[in-house]
Protein backbone atom coordinates (compact mmCIF):
# COMPACT_ATOMS: atom_id res chain seq x y z
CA UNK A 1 38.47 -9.07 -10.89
CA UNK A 2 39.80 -7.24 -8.07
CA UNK A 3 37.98 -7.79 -4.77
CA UNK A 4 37.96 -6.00 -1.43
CA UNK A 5 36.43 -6.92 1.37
CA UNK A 6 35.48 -3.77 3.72
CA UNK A 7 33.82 -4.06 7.40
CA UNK A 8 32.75 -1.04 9.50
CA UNK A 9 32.94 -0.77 12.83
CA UNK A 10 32.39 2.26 14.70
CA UNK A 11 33.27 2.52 18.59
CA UNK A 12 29.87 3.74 19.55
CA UNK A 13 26.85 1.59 20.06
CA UNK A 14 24.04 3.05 21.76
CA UNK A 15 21.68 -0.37 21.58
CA UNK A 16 24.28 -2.36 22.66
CA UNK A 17 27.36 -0.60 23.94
CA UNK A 18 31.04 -2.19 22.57
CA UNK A 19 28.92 -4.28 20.43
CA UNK A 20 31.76 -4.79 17.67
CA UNK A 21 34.21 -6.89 20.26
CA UNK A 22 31.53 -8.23 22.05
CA UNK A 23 32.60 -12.40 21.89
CA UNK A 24 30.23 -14.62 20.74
CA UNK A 25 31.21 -18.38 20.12
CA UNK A 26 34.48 -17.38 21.41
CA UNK A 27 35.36 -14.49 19.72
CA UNK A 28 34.64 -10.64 18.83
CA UNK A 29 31.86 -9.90 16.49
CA UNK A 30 34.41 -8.09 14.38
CA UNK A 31 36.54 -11.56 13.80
CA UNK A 32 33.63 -13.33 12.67
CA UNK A 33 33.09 -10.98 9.45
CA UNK A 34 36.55 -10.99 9.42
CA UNK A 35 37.24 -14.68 9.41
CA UNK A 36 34.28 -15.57 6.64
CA UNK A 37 36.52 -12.88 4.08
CA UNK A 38 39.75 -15.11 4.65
CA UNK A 39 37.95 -17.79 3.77
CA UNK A 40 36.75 -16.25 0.51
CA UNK A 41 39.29 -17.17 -2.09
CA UNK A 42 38.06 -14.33 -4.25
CA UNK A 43 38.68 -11.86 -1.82
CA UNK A 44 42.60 -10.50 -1.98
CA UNK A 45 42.30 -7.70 0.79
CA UNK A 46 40.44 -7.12 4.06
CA UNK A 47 39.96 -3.67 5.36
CA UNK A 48 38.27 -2.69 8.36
CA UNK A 49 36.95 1.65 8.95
CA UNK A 50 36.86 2.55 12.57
CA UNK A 51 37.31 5.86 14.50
CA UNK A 52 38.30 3.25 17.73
CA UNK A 53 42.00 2.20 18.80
CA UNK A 54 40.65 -1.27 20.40
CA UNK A 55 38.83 -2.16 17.40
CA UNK A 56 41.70 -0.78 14.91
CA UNK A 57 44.33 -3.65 17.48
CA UNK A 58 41.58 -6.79 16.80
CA UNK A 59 41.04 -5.93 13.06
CA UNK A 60 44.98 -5.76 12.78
CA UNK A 61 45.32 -9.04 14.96
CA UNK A 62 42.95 -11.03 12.61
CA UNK A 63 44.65 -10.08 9.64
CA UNK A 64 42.91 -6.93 8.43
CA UNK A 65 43.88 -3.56 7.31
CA UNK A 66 42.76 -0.64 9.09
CA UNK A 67 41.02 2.31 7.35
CA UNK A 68 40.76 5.43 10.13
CA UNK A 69 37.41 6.58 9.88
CA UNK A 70 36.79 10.55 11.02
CA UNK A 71 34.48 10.77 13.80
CA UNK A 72 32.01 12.88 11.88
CA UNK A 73 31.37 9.08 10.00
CA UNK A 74 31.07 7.49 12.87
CA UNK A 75 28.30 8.82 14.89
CA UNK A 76 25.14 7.16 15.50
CA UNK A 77 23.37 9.00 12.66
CA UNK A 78 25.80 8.60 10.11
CA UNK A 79 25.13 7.71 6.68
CA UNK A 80 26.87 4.23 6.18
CA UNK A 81 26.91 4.84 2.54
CA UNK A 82 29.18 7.80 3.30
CA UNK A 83 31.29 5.46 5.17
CA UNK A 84 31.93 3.24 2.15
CA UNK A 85 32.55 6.21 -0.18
CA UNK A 86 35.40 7.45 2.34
CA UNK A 87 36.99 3.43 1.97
CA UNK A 88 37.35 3.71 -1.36
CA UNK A 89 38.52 7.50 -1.57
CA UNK A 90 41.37 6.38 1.26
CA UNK A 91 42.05 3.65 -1.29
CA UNK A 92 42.17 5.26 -4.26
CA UNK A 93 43.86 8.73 -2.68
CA UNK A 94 47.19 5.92 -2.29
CA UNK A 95 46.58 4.38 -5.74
CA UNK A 96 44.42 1.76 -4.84
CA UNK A 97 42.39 0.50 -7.46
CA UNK A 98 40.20 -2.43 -7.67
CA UNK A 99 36.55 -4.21 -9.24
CA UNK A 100 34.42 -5.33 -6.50
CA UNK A 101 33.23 -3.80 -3.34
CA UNK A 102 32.43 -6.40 -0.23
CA UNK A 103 30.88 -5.24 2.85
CA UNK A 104 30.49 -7.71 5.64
CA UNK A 105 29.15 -5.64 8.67
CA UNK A 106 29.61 -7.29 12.05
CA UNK A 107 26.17 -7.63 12.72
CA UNK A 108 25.24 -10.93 10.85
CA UNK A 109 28.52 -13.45 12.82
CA UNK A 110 25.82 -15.98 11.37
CA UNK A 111 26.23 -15.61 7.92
CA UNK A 112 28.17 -18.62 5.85
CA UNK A 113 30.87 -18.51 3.97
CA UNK A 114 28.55 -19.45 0.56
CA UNK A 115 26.45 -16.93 1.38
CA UNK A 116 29.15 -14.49 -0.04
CA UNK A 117 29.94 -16.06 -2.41
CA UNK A 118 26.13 -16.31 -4.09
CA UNK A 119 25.87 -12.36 -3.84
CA UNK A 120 29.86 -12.23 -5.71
CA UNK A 121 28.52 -14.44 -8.35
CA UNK A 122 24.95 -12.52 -8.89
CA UNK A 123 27.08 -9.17 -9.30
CA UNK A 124 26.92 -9.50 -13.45
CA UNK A 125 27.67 -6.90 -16.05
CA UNK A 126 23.80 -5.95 -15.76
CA UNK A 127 24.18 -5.31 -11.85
CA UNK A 128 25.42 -2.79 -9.76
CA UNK A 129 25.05 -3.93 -6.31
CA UNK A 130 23.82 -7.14 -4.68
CA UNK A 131 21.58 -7.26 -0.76
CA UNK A 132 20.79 -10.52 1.06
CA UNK A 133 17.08 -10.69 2.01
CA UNK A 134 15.23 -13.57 3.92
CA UNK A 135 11.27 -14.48 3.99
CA UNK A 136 10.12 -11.94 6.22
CA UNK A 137 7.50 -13.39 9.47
CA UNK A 138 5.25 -9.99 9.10
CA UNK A 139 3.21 -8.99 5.37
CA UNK A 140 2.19 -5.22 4.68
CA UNK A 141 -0.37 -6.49 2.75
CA UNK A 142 -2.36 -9.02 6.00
CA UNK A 143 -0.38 -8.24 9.57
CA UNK A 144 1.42 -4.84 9.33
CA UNK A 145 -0.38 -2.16 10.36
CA UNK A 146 -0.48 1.87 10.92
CA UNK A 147 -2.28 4.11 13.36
CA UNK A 148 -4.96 6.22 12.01
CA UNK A 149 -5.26 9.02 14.48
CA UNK A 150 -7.49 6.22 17.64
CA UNK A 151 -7.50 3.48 15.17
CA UNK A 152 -5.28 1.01 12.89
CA UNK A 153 -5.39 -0.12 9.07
CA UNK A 154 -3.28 -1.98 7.13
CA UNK A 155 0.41 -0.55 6.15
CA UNK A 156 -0.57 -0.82 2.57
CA UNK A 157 -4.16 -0.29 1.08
CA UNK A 158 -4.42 -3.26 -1.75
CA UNK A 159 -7.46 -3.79 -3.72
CA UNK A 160 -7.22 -7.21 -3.04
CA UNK A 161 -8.25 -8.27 0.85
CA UNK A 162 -6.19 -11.53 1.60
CA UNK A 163 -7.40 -13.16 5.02
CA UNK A 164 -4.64 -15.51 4.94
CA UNK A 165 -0.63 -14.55 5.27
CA UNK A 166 0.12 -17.29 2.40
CA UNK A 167 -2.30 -15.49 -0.07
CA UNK A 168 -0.82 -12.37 0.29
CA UNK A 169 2.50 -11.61 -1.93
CA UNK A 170 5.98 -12.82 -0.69
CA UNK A 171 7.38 -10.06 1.25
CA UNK A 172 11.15 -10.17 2.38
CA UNK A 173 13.45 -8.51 4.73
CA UNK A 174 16.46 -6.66 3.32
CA UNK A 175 19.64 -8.29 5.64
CA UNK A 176 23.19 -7.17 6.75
CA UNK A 177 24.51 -10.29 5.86
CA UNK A 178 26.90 -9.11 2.65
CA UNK A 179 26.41 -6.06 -0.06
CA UNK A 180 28.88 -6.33 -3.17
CA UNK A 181 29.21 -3.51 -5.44
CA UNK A 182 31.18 -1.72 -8.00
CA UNK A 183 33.42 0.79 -6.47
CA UNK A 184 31.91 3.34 -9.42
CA UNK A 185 28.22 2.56 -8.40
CA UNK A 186 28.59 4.14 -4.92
CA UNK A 187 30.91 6.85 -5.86
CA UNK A 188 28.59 8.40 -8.48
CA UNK A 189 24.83 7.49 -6.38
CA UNK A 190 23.56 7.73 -2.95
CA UNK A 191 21.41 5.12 -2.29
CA UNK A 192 21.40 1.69 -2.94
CA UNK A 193 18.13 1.64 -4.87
CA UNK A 194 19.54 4.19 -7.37
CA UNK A 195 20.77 1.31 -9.18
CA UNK A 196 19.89 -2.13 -10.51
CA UNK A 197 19.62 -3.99 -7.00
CA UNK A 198 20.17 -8.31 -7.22
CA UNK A 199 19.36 -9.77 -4.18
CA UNK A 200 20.41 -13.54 -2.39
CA UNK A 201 18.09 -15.19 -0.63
CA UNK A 202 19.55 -16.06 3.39
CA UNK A 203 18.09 -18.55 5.64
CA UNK A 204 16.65 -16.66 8.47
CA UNK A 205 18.83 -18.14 11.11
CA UNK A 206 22.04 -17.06 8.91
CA UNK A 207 20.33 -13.47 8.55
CA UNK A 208 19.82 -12.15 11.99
CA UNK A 209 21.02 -8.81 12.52
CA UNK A 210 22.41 -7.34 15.91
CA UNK A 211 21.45 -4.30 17.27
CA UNK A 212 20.30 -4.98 20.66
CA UNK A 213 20.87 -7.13 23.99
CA UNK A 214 17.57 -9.11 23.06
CA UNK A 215 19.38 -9.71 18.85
CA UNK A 216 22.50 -10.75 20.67
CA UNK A 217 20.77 -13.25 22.75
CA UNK A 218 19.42 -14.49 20.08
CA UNK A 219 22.35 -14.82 18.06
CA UNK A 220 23.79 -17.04 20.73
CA UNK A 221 21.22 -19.09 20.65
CA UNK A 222 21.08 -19.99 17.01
CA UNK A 223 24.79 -20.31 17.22
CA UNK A 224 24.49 -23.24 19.37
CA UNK A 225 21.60 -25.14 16.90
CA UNK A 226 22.98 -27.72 14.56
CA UNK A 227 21.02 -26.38 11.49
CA UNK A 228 22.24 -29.63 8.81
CA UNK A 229 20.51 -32.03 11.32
CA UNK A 230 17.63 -30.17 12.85
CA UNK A 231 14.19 -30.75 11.96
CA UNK A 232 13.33 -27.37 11.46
């Protein structure tokens, strides 16, 4: 099987401006994602989409290819779905074929190198695209809530009450930590619930996901933590 490995990193960041080369343990946030694919024996070609010169000379510098992006698909409110359908088109428009799509966005530089590698094996003949998730802190069902015009309820109305978070049903967070497709699945759908969806269960210090100064922080703090030996 044919595997590509694809990250996208626009120029513009309004949460956290330059976020993609921002350094963190000692280099860009854009080397990190592309640094775990290198790693991945599986995966035979890295590309990176951009509309940015700067990030286009780091991708190229680590050892990536660089997909030009237009700028239309790289504003702050577009679709990255339509992102990944103009990687492959680029690819295929030259004659490049191949199995398995791998998106690593730059937003998880916490991720591990196995945790790639569960979602590539999970992508079966039965499956057309794998997520991460992790156990998420916060249940619709006991401690998320929406207003009702002065007042609050619960996010989801359940016949059953639970006064306890560990009676209610597992909830988890969907991740950025790695998607893997089939090229096929996200040319002919929209949304990645339009098909049958496998998911890989992250720690949640691997699956922290920038988007702000406070994420970033965050991320450089649980970059520091020896995770084999702690207690926690």
């Amino acid at each position: 099987m044919k595997t590509f490995a694809f990250i996208f990193a626009r120029g513009g960041s309004k949460g956290l401006p330059g976020k993609n080369l921002l350094k963190i343990g000692g280099m860009p946030l854009l080397a990190h994602s592309i640094m775990i694919a290198k790693d991945i024996d599986r995966i035979s070609r890295i590309f990176v989409s951009t509309d940015d010169q700067e990030i286009a000379k780091v991708g190229i510098k680590c050892g990536a290819e660089v997909i030009n992006r237009p700028s239309e698909l790289a504003q702050d409110d577009s679709p990255e779905w339509k992102s990944w359908l103009h990687a492959i088109k680029w690819l295929e428009d030259r004659g490049e074929f191949f199995d398995c799509f791998v998106s690593l966005p730059t937003t998880a530089p916490l991720r591990k190198k196995i945790d790639v590698i569960k979602c590539l094996d999970l992508l079966d003949k039965q499956t057309d695209i794998v997520v991460t998730i992790s156990e998420s802190s916060r249940s619709p069902y006991f401690n998320m809530v929406k207003k009702d015009r002065n007042y609050i309820k619960l996010l989801i109305d359940s016949e059953k009450s639970y006064s306890r978070r560990q009676d209610a049903p597992q909830i988890y967070d969907m991740t950025t930590v790695a998607y893997v497709a089939r090229p096929n699945f996200i040319k002919n759908n929209n949304n990645i619930f339009d098909g049958r969806v496998k998911a890989s269960i992250v720690p949640k210090h691997r699956a922290i996901d920038i988007d702000d100064e406070i994420d970033f922080k965050m991320a450089e703090l649980l970059m520091k933590i020896d995770w084999e030996n702690a207690d926690a």
